[in-house]
C-alpha atoms as a PDB file:
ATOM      1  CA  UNK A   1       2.608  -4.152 -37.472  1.00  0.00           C
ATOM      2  CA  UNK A   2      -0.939  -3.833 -35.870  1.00  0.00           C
ATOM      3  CA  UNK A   3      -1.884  -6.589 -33.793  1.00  0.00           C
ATOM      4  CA  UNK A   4      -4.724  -8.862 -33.908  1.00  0.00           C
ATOM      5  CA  UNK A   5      -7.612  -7.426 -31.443  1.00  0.00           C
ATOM      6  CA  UNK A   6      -7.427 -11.321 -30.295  1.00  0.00           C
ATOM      7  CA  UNK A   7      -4.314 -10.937 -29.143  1.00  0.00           C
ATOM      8  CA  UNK A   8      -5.897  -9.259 -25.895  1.00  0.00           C
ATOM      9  CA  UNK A   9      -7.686  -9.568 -23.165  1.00  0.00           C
ATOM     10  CA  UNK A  10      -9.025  -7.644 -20.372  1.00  0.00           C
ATOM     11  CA  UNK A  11      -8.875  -8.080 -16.567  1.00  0.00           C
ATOM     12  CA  UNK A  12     -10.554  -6.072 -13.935  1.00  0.00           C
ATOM     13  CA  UNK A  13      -9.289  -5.945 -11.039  1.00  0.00           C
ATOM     14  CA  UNK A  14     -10.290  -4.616  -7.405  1.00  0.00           C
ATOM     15  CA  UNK A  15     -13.914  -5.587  -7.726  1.00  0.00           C
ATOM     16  CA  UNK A  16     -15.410  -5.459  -3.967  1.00  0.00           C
ATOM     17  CA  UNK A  17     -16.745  -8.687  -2.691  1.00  0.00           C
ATOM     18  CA  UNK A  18     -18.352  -7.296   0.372  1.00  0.00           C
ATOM     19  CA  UNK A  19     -20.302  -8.902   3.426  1.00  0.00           C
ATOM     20  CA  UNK A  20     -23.546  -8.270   1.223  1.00  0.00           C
ATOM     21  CA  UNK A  21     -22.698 -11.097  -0.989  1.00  0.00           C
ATOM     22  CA  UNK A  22     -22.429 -13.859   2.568  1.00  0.00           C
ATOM     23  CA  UNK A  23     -25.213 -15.808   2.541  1.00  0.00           C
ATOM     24  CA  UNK A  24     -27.076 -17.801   5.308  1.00  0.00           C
ATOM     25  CA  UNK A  25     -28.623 -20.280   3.292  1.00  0.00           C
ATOM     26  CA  UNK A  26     -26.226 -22.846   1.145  1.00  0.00           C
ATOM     27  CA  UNK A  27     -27.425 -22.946  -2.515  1.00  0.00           C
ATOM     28  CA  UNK A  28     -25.640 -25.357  -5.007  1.00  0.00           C
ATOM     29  CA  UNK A  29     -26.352 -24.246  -8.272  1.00  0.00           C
ATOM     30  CA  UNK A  30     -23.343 -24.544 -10.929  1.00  0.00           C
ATOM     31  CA  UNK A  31     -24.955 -21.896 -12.742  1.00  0.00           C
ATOM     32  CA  UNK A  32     -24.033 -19.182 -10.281  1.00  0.00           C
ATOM     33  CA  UNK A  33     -20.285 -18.627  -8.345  1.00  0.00           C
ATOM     34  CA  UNK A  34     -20.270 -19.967  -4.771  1.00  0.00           C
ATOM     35  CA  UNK A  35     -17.593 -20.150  -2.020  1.00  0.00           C
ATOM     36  CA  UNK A  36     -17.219 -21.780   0.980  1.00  0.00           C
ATOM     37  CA  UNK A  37     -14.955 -20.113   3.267  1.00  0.00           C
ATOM     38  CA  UNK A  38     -13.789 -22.918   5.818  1.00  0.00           C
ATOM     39  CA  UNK A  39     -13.161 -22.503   9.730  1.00  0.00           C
ATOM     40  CA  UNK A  40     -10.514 -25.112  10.132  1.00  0.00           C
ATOM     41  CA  UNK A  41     -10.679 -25.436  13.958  1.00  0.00           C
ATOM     42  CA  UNK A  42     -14.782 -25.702  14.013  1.00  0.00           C
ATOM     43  CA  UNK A  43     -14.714 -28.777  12.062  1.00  0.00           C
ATOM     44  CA  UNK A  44     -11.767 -31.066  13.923  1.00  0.00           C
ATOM     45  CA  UNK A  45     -14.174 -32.790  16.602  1.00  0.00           C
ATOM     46  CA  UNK A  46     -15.826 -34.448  13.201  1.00  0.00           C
ATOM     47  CA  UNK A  47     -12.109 -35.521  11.679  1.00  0.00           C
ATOM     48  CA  UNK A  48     -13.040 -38.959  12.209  1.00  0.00           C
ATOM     49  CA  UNK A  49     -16.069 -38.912  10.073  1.00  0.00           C
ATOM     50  CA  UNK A  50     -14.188 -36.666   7.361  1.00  0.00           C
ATOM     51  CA  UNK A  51     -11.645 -38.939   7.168  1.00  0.00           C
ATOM     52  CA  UNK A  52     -14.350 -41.903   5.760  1.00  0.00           C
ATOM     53  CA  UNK A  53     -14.975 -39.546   2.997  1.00  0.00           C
ATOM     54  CA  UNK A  54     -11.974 -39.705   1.061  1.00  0.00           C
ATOM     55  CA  UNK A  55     -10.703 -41.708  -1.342  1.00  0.00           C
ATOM     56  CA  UNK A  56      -8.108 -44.865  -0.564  1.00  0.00           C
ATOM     57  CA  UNK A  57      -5.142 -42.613  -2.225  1.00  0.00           C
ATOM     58  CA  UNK A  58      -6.009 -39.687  -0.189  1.00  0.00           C
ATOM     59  CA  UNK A  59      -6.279 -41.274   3.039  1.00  0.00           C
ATOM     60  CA  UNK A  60      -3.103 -43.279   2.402  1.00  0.00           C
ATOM     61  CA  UNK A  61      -1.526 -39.230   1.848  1.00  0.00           C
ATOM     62  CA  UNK A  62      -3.551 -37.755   4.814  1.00  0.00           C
ATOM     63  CA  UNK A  63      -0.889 -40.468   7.167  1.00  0.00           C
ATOM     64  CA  UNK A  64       2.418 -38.924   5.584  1.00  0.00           C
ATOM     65  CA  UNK A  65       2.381 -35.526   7.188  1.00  0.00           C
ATOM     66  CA  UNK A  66       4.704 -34.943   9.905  1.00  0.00           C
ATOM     67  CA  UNK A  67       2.726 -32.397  11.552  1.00  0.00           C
ATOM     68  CA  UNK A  68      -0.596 -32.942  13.314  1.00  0.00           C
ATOM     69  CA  UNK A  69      -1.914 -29.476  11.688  1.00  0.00           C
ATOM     70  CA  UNK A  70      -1.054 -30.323   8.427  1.00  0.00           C
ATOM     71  CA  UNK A  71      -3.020 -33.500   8.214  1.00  0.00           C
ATOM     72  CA  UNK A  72      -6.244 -32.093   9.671  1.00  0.00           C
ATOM     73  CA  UNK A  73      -6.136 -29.159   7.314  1.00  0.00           C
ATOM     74  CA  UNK A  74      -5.822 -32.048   4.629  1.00  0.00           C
ATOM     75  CA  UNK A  75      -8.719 -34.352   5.530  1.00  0.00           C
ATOM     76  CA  UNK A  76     -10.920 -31.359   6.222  1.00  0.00           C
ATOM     77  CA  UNK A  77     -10.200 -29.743   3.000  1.00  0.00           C
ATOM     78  CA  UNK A  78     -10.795 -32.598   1.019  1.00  0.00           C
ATOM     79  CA  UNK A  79     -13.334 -34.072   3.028  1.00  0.00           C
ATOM     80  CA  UNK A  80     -15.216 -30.759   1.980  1.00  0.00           C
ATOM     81  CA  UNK A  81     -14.436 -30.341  -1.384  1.00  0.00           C
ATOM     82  CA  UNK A  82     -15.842 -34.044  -2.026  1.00  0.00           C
ATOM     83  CA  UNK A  83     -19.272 -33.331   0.112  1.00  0.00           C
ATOM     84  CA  UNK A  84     -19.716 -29.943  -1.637  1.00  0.00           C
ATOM     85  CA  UNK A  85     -19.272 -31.610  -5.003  1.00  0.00           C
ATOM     86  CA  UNK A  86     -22.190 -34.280  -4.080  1.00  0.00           C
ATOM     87  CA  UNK A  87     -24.173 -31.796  -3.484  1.00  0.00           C
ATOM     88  CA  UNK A  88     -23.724 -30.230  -6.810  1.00  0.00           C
ATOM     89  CA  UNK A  89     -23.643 -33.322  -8.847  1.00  0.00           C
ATOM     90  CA  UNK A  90     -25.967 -35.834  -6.263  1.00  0.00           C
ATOM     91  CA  UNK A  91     -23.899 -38.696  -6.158  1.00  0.00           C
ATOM     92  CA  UNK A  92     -21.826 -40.034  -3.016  1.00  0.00           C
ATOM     93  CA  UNK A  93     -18.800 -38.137  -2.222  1.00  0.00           C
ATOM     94  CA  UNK A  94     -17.092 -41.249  -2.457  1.00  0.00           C
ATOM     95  CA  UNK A  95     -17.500 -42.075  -6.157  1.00  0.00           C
ATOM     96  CA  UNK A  96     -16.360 -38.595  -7.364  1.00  0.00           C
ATOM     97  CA  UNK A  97     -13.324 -38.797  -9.273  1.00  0.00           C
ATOM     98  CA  UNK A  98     -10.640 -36.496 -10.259  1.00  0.00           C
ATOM     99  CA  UNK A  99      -7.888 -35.760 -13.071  1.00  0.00           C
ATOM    100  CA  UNK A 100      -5.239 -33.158 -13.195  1.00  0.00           C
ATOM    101  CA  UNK A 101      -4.467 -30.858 -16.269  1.00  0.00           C
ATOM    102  CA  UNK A 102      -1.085 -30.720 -17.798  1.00  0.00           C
ATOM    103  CA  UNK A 103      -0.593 -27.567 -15.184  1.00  0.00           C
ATOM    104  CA  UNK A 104      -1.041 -29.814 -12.540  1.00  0.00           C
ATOM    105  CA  UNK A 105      -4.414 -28.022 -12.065  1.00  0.00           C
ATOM    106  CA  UNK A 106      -7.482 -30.811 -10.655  1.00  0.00           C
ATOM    107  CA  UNK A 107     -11.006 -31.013 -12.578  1.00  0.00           C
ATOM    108  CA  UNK A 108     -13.910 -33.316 -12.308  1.00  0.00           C
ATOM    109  CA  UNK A 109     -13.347 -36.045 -14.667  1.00  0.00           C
ATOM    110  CA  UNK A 110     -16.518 -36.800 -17.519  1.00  0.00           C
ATOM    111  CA  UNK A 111     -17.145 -33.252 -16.479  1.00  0.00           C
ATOM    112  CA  UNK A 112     -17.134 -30.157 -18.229  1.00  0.00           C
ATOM    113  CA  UNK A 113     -19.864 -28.096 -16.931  1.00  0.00           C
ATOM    114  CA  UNK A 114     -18.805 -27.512 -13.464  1.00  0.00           C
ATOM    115  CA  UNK A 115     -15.284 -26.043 -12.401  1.00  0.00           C
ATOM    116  CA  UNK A 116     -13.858 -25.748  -8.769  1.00  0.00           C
ATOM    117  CA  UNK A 117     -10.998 -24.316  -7.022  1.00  0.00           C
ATOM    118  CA  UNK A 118      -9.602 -24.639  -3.549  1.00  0.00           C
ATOM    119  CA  UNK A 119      -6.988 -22.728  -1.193  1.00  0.00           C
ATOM    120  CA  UNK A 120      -6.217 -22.577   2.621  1.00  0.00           C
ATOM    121  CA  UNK A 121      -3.793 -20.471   4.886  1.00  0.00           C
ATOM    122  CA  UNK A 122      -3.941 -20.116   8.855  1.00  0.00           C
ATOM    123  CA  UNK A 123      -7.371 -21.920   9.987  1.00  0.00           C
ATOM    124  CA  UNK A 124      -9.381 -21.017   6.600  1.00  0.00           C
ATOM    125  CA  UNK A 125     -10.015 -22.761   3.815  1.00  0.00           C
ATOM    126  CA  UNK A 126     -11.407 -21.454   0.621  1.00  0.00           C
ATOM    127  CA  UNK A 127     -13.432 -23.512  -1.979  1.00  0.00           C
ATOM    128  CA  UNK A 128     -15.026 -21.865  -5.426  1.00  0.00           C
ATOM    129  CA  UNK A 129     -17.742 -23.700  -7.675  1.00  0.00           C
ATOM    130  CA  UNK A 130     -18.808 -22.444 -10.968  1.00  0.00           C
ATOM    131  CA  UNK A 131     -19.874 -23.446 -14.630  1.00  0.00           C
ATOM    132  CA  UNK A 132     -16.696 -21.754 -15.576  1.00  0.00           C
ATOM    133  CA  UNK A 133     -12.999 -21.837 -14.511  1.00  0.00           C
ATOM    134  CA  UNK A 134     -12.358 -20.023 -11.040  1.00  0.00           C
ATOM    135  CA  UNK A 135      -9.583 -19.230  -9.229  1.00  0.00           C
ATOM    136  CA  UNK A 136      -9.534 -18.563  -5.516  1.00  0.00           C
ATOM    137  CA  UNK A 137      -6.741 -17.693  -2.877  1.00  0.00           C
ATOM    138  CA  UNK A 138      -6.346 -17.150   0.907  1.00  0.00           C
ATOM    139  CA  UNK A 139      -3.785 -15.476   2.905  1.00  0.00           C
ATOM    140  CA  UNK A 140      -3.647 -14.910   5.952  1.00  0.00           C
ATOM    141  CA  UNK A 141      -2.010 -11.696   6.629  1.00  0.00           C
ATOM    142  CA  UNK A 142       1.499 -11.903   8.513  1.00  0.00           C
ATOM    143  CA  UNK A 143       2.911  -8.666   9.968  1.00  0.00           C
ATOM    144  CA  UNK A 144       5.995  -9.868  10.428  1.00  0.00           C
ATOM    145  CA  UNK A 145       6.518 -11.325   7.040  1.00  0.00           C
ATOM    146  CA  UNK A 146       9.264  -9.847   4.996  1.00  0.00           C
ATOM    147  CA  UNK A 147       7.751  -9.706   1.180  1.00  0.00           C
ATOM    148  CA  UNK A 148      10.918  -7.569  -0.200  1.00  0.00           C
ATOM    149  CA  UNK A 149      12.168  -9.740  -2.565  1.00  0.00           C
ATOM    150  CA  UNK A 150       9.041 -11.076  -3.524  1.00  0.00           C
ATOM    151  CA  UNK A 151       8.052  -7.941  -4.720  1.00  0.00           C
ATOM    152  CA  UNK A 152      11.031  -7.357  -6.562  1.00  0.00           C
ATOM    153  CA  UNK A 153      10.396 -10.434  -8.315  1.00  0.00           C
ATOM    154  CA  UNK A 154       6.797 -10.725  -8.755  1.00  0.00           C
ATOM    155  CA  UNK A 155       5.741  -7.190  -8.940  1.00  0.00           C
ATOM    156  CA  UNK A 156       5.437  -4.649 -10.987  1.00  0.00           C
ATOM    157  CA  UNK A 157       6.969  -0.865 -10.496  1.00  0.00           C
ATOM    158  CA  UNK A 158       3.349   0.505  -9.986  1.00  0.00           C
ATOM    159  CA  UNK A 159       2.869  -2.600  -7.530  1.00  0.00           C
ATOM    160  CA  UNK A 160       5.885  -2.224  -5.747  1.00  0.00           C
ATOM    161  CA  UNK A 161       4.811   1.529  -5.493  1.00  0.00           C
ATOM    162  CA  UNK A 162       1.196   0.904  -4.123  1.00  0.00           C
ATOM    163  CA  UNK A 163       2.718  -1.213  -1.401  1.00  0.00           C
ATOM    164  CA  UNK A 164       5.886   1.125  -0.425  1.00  0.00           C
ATOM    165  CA  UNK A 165       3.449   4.593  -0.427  1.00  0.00           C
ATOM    166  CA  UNK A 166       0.475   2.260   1.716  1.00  0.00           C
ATOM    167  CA  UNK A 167       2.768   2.533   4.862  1.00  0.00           C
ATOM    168  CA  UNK A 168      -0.541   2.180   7.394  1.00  0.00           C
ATOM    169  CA  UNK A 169      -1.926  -0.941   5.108  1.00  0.00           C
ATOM    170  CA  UNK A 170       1.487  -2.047   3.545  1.00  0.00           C
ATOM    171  CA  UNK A 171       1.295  -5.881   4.565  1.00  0.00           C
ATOM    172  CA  UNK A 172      -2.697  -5.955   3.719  1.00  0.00           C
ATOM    173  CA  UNK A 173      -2.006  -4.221   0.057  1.00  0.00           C
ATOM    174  CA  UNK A 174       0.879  -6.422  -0.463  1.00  0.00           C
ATOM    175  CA  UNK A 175      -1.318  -9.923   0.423  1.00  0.00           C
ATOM    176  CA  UNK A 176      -4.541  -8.250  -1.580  1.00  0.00           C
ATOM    177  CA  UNK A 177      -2.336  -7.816  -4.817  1.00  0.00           C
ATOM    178  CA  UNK A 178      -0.554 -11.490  -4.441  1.00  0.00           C
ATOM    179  CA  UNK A 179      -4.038 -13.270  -3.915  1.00  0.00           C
ATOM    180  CA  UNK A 180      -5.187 -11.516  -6.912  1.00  0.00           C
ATOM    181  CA  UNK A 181      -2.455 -12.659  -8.894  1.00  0.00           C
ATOM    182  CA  UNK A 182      -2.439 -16.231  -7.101  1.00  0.00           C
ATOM    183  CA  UNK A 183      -5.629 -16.315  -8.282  1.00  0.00           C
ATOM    184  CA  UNK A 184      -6.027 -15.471 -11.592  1.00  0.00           C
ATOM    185  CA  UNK A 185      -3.104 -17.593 -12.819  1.00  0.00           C
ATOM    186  CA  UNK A 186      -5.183 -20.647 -10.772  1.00  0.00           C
ATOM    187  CA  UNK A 187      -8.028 -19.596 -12.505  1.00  0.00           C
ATOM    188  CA  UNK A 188      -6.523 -19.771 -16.524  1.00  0.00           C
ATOM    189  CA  UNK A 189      -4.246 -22.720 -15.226  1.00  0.00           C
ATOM    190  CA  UNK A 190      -0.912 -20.408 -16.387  1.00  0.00           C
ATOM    191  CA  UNK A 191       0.561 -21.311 -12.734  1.00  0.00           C
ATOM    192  CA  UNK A 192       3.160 -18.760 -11.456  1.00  0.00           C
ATOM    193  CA  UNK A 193       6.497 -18.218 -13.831  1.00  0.00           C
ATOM    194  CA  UNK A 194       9.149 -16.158 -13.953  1.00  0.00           C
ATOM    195  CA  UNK A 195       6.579 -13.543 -15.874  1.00  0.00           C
ATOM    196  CA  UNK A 196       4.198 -13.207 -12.393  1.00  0.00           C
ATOM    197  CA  UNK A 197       4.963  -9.665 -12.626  1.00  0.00           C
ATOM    198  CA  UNK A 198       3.026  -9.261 -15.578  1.00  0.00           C
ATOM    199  CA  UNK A 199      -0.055 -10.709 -14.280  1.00  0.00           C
ATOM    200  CA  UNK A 200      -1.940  -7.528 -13.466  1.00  0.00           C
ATOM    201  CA  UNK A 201      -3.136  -7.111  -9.577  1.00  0.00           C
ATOM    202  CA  UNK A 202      -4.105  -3.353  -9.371  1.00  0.00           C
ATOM    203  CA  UNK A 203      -7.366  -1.529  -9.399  1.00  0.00           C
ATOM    204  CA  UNK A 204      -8.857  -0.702 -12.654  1.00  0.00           C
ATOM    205  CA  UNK A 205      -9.148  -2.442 -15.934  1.00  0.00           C
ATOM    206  CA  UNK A 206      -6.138  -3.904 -17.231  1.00  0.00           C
ATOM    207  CA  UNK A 207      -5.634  -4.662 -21.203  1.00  0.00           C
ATOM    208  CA  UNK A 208      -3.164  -7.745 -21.919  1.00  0.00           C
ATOM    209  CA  UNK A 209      -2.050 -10.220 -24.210  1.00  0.00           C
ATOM    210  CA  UNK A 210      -3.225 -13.529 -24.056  1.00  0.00           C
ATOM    211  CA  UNK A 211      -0.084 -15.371 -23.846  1.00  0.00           C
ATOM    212  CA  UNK A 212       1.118 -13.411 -20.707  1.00  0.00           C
ATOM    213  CA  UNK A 213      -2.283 -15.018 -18.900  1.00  0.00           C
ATOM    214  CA  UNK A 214      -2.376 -17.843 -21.164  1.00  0.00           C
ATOM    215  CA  UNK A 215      -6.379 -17.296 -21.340  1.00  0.00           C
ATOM    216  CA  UNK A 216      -8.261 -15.970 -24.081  1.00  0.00           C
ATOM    217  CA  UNK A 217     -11.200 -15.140 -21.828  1.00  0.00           C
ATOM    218  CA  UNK A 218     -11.818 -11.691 -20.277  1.00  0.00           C
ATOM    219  CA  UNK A 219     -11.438 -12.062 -16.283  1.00  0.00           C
ATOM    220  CA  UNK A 220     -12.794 -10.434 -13.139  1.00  0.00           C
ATOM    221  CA  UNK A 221     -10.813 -10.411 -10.236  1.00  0.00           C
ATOM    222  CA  UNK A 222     -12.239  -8.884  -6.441  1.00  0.00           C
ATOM    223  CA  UNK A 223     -11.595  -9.783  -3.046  1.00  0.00           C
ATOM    224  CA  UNK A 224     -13.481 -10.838  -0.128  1.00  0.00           C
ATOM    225  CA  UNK A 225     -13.711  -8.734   2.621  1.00  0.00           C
ATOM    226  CA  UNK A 226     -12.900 -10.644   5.293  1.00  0.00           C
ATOM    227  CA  UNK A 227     -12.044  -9.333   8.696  1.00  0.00           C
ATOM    228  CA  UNK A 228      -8.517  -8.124   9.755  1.00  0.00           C
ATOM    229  CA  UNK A 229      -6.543 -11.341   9.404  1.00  0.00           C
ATOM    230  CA  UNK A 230      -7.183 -13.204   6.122  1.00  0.00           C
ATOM    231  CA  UNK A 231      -7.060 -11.892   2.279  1.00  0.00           C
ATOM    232  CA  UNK A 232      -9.062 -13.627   0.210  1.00  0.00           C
ATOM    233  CA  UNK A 233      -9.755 -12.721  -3.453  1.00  0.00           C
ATOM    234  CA  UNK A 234     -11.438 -14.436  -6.412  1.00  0.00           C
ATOM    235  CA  UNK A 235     -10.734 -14.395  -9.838  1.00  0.00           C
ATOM    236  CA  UNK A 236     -13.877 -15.195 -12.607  1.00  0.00           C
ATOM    237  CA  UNK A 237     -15.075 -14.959 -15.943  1.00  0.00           C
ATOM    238  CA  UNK A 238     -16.236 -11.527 -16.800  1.00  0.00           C
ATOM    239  CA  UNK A 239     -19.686 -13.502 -18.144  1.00  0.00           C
ATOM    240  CA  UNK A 240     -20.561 -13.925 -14.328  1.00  0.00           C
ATOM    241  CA  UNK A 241     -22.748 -11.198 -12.747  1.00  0.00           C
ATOM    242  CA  UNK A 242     -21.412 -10.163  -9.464  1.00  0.00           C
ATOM    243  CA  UNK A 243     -25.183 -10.288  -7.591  1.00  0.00           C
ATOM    244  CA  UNK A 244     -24.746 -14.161  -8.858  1.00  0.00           C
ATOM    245  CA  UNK A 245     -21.507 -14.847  -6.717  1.00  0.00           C
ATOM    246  CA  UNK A 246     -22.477 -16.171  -3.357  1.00  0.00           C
ATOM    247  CA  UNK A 247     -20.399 -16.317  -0.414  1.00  0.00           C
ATOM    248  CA  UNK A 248     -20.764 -19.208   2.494  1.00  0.00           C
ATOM    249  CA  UNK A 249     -19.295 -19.087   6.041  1.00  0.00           C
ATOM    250  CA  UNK A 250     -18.144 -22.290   7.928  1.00  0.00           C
ATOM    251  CA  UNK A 251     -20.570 -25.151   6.991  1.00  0.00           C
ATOM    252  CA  UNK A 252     -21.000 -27.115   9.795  1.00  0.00           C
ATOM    253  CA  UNK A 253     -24.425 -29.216   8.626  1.00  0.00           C
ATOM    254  CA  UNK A 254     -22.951 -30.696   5.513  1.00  0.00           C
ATOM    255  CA  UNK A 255     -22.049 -34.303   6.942  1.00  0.00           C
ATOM    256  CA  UNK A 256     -25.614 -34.730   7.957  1.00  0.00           C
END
């Protein structure tokens, strides 16, 4: 029996997000993608004054971390996410709220109109703003790392095949497909399942059924270019107009 053409959806995937699209000056309109990409070491002399940004709950979690690391990346990272948001929305960082969806997924709460996402590996932290749902990932890209029976899990034949015939760039394909995936499941809220391998991560435009993505949207996914030793890609509604994604490096001013 033919299917409904509802049924499906599309995804394209590999879009570049090149060093064209970093920009100098920090612009916080919700009616265009931005990301801040996060040097975690740059911003520890100021941990102090993070730390008074948070919320009671999150500076009660920001003391349970064993490891000194862990708790700066945490203070920082939500220290950030709460400035950037006042600077969308104009009210203290303080008073900004959040909720979590029944994915576990966060959103603004008495707010529909503006959607964010957040990741970190290594030293970098990755934030994404937008009118509509966003998904974002960062990896930073381990040599060493054995991803064998990840792939075999998560992966596709044709991914498992663009990894194993990429023997100069086999670590950076395999981290550029699983940030691609990361993303776009963060993006739709569908989370990562036992059906990951479905979720489409190669170049080109992919047609699939809306409960494999749980999304009934059409999606772009590209990543960043990014130097040698971080991945990060970015997954978007196909509405948004790439020369309308903006990309921001390390803001040091925001406390100010």
């Amino acid at each position: 029996m033919k299917q409904d053409n509802t049924d499906f959806i599309s995804i394209n995937c590999g879009v570049s997000l090149n060093s064209e699209l970093i920009s100098k000056e920090y612009a916080f309109n919700n009616k265009d993608l931005n990301v801040f990409l996060i040097d975690i070491e740059s911003q520890v002399l100021k941990l102090s004054e993070l730390y008074e940004f948070l919320s009671l709950e999150e500076k009660i979690k920001s003391k349970s971390y064993r490891q000194q690391k862990d708790t700066e990346r945490y203070i920082i990272s939500k220290a950030y996410l709460r400035l950037l948001l006042s600077k969308f929305l104009n009210i203290e960082p303080r008073r900004i709220e959040f909720d979590k969806n029944e994915n576990h997924k966060p959103f603004l709460q008495n707010l529909k109109d503006l959607h964010f996402n957040i990741s970190h590996s290594g030293n970098l932290i990755a934030i994404a703003f937008c009118e509509y749902s966003v998904g974002i990932d960062v990896e930073k890209i381990d040599l060493l790392f054995n991803y064998n029976d990840i792939i075999d899990r998560s992966f596709s034949q044709l991914e498992r095949d663009s990894i194993k015939y990429n023997k100069d760039n086999a670590h950076k394909q395999f981290y550029s497909l699983w940030t691609r995936k990361e993303a776009l499941v963060k993006a739709t809220g569908k989370g990562i399942d036992d059906r990951f391998d479905e979720v489409p991560s190669l170049d080109g435009l992919h047609t699939i059924q809306t409960q494999k993505i749980s999304s009934h949207l059409n999606w772009t996914v590209g990543t960043i270019d990014f130097g040698k030793d971080y991945i990060v890609s970015l997954a978007f509604n196909s509405k948004i107009d790439i020369n309308n994604i903006h990309i921001f490096q390390f803001p040091n001013n925001l406390t100010n």
